[in-house]
Protein backbone atom coordinates (compact mmCIF):
# COMPACT_ATOMS: atom_id res chain seq x y z
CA UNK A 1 4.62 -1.65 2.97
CA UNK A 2 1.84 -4.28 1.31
CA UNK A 3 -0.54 -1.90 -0.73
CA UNK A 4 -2.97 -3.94 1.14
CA UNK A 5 -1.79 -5.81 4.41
CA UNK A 6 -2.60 -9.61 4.70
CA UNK A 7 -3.03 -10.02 1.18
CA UNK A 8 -3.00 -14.15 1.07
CA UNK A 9 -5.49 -14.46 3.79
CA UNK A 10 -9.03 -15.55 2.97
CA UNK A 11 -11.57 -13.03 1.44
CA UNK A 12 -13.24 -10.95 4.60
CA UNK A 13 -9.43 -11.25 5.96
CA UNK A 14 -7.94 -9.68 3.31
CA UNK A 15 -10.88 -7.42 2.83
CA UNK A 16 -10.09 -6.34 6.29
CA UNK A 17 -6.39 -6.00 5.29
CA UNK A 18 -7.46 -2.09 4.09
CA UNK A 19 -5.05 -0.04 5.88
CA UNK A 20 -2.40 1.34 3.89
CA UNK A 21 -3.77 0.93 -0.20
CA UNK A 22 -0.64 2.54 -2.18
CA UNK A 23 1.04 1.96 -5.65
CA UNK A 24 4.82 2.86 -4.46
CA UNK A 25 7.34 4.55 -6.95
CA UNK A 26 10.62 4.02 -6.90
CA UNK A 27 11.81 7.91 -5.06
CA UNK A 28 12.88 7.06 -1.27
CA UNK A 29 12.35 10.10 1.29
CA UNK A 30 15.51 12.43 0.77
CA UNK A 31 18.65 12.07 3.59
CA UNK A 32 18.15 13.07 6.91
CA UNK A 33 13.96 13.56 6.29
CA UNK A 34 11.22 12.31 8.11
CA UNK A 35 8.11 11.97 6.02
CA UNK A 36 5.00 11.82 8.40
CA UNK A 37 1.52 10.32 6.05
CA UNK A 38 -2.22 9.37 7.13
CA UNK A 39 -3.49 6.84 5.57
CA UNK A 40 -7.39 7.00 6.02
CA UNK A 41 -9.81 4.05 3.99
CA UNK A 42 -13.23 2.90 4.58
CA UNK A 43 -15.26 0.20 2.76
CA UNK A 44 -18.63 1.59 1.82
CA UNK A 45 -19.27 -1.17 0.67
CA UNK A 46 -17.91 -4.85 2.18
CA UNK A 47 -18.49 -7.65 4.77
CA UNK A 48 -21.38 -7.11 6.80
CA UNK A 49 -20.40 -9.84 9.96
CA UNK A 50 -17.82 -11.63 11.55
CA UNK A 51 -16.03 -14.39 9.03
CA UNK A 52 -13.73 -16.76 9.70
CA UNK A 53 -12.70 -14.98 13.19
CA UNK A 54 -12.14 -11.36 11.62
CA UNK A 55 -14.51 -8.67 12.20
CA UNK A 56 -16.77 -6.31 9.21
CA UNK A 57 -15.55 -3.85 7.25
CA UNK A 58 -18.18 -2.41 6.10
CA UNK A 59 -18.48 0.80 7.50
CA UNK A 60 -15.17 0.91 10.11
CA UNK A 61 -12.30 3.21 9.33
CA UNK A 62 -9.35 2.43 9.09
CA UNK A 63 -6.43 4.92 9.94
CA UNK A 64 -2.65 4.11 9.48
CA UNK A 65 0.18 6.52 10.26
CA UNK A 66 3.47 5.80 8.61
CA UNK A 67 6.96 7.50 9.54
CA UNK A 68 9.63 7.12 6.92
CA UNK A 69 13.44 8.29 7.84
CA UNK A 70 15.46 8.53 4.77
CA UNK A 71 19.07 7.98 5.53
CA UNK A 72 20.97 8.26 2.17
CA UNK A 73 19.98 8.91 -1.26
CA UNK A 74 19.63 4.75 -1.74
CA UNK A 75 18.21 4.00 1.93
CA UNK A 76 15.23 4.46 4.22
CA UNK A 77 13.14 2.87 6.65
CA UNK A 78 9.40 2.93 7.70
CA UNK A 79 7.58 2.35 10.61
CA UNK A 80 3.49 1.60 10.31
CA UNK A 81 0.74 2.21 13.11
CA UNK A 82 -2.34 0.43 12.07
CA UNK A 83 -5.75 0.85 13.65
CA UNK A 84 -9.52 0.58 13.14
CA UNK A 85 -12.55 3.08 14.03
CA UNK A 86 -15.36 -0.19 14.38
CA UNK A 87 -18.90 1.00 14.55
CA UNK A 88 -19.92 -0.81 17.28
CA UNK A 89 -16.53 -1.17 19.55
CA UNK A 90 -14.54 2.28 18.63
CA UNK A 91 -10.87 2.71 17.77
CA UNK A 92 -8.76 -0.10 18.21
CA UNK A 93 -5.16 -0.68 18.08
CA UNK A 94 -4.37 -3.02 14.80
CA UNK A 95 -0.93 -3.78 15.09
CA UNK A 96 2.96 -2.42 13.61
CA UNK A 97 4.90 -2.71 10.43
CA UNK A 98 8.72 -2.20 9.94
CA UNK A 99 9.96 -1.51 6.27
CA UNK A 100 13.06 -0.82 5.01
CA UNK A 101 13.82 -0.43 1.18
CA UNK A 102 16.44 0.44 -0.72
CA UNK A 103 17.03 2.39 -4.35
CA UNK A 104 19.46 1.85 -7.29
CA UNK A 105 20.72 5.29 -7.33
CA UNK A 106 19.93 7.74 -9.56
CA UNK A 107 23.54 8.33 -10.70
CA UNK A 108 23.45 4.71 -12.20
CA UNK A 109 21.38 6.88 -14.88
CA UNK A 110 18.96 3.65 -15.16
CA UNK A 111 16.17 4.05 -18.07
CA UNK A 112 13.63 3.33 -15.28
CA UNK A 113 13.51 3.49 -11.62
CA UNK A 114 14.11 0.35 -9.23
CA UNK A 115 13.71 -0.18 -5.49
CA UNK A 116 13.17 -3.24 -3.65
CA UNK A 117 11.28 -3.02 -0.44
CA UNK A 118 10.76 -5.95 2.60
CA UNK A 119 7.99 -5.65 4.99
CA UNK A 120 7.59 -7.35 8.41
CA UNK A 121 4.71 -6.78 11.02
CA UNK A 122 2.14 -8.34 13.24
CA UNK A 123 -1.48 -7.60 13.26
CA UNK A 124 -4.24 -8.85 15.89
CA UNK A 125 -6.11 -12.13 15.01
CA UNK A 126 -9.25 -10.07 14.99
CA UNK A 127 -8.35 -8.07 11.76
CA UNK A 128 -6.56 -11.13 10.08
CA UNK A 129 -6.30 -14.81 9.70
CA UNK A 130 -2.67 -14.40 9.55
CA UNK A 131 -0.74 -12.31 12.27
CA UNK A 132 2.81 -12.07 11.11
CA UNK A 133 3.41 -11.62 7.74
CA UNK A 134 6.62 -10.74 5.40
CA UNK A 135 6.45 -9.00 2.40
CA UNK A 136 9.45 -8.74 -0.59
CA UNK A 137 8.13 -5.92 -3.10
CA UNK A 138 10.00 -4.71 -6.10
CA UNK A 139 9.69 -1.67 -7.24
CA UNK A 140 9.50 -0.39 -11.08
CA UNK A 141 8.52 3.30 -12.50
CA UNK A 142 8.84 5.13 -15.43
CA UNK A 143 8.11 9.44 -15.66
CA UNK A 144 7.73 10.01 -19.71
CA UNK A 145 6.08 13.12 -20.61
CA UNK A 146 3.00 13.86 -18.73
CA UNK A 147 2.35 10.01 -17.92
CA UNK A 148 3.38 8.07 -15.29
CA UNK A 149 3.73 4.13 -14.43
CA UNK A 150 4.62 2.14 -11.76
CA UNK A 151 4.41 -1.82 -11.19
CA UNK A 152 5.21 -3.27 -7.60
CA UNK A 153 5.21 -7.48 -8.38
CA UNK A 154 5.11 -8.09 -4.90
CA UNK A 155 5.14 -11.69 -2.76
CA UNK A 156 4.13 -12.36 0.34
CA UNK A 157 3.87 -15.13 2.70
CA UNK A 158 2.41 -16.04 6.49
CA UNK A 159 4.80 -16.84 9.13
CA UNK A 160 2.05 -17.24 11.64
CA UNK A 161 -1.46 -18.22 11.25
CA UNK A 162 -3.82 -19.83 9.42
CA UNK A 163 -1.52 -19.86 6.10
CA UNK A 164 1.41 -20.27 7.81
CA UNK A 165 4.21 -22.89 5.71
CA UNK A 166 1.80 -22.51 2.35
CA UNK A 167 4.43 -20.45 0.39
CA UNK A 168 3.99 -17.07 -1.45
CA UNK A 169 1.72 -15.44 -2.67
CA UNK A 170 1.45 -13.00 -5.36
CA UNK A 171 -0.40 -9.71 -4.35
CA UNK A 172 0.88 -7.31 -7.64
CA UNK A 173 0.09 -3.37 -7.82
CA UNK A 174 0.54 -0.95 -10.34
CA UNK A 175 -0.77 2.32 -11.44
CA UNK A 176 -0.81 5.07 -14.43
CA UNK A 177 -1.54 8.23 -14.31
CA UNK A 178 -1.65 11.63 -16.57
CA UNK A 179 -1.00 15.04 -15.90
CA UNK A 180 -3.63 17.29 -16.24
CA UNK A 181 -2.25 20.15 -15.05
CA UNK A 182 1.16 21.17 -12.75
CA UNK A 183 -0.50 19.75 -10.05
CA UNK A 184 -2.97 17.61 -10.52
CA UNK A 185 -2.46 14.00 -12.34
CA UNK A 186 -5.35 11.67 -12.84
CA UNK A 187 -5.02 8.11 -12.69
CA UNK A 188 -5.74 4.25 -12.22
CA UNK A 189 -4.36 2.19 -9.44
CA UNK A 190 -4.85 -1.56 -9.46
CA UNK A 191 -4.13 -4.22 -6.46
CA UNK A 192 -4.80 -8.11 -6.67
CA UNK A 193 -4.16 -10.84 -5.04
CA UNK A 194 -3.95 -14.13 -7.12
CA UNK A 195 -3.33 -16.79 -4.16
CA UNK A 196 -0.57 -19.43 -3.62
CA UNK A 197 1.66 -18.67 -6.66
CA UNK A 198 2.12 -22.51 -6.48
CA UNK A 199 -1.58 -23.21 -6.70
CA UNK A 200 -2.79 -19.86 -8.19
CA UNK A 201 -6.73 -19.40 -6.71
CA UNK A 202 -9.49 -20.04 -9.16
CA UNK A 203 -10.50 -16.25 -11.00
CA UNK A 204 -13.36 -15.87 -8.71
CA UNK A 205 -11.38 -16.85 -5.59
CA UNK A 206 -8.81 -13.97 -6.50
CA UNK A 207 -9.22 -10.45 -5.48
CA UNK A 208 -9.13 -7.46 -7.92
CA UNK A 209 -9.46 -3.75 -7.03
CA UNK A 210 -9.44 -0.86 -9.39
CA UNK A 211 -9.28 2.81 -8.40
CA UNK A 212 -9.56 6.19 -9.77
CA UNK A 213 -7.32 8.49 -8.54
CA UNK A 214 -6.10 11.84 -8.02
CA UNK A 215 -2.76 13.19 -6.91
CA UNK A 216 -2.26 17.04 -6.13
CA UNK A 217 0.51 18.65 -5.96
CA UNK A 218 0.37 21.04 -2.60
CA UNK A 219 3.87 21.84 -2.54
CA UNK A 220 7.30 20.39 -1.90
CA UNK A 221 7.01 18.97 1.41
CA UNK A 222 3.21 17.82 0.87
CA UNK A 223 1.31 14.50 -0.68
CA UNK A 224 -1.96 13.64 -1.44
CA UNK A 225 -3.90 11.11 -3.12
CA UNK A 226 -7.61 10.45 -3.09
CA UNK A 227 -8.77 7.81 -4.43
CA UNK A 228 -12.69 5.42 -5.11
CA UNK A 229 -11.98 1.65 -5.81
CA UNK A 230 -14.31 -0.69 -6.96
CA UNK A 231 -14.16 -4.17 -6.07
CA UNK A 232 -14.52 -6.55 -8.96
CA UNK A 233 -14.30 -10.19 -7.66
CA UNK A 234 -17.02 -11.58 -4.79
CA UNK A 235 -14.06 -12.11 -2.75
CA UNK A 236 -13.11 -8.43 -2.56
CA UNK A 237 -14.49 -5.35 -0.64
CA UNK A 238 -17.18 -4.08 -2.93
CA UNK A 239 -16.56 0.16 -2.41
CA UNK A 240 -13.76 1.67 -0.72
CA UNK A 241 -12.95 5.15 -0.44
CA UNK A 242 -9.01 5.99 0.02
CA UNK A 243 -7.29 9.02 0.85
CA UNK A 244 -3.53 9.41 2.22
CA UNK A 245 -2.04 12.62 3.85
CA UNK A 246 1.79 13.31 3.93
CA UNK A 247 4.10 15.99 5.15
CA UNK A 248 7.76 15.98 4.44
CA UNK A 249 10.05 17.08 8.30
CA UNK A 250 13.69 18.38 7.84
CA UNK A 251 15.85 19.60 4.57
CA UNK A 252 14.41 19.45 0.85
CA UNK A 253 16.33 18.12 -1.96
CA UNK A 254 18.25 20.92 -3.39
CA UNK A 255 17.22 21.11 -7.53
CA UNK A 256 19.47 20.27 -9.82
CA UNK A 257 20.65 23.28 -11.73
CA UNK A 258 18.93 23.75 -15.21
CA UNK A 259 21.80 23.48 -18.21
């Protein structure tokens, strides 16, 4: 899915557009799992009122529950749930993303990993200027040593709404991260969103976020990340806290045997 949906919408629309904020790597969920993960992010820190038709962040929750089937070692496909706690009118229903993506397979023996995922979904006029959007994201990672890197150059474009026919836009991700220990890594996640790629916005128009993270290892079938990101363009939430919650159903890979 879009690290942050409706990503070439105006400002407090793409502000808004907090519900699933992830850097993805290039691993799909293993054959015949179903990985189950909460995404839970609120803006300490962002629009304060109504703009342009879609309502404040600052201070709603937003809680997004993805299901992921993997069915082969190259394939999988994920399903999205979106909604919003609002302070003043309660949980509300958001709308639905589908997402497959596929892998080049580890026995291609490929210096770094590569996935390519598309993204289609609707979300209410309320939380967006744009209500169907499509998303193409590749997928690039890298595991050397204790450090880690991912890039996701992704596009995306309206089909309906109020950028609807303007093109794609470029709304890139990436993250690196070190590991402290076994289980913990500590890291830096970035997500932007530069406008039109054929009329790139002006630097203040764009929208940068940068977050700390941490990723702890709870065991094989578990996931976590928590993460504080800092807006730092006027167009972007200012403070947003992030934290995602996953939980791997069905058989685990079976390790490779050590030589």
């Amino acid at each position: 899915m879009s690290a942050l949906i409706s990503g070439l919408t105006t400002a407090p629309a793409w502000a808004q557009g907090n519900f699933e904020i992830q850097v993805y790597g290039s691993e799909l969920t293993a054959p015949g799992q179903t990985t189950v993960e909460l995404h839970t992010n609120t803006a300490i820190k962002g629009t304060t009122r109504t703009e342009d038709g879609v309502v404040r962040t600052q201070g709603a929750v937003h809680e997004t529950l993805e299901i992921t089937y993997g069915f082969t070692e190259w394939f999988e496909t994920a399903f999205y749930l979106f909604t919003s706690i609002q302070p003043d009118s309660g949980w509300q229903w958001v709308g639905d993303h589908i997402r497959p993506r596929a892998r080049i397979p580890e026995s291609w023996h490929w210096p770094v990993g590569v996935s390519l995922s598309t993204e289609l979904g609707y979300q209410r006029r309320e939380f967006s200027t744009d209500t169907w959007t499509w998303e193409i994201r590749p997928i690039v990672d890298q595991k050397i040593g204790r450090w880690y890197w991912a890039f996701n150059p992704a596009v995306e474009t309206s089909l309906k709404g109020d950028n609807a026919g303007k093109g794609f836009a470029f709304t890139p991700a990436a993250k690196v991260s070190y590991d402290v220990t076994s289980r913990v890594a500590a890291g830096l996640e970035y997500y932007g969103d530069l406008g039109q790629i054929a009329h790139i916005d002006p630097p203040r128009k764009q929208q940068h976020l940068i977050f700390p993270v941490l990723d702890i290892d709870l065991g094989p079938r578990w996931e976590f990340n928590l993460g504080v990101g800092a807006g730092l363009t006027p167009g972007t939430d200012r403070l947003i806290v992030k934290m995602i919650l996953g939980y791997r159903f069905g058989p685990l890979p079976t390790p490779e045997p050590t030589r």
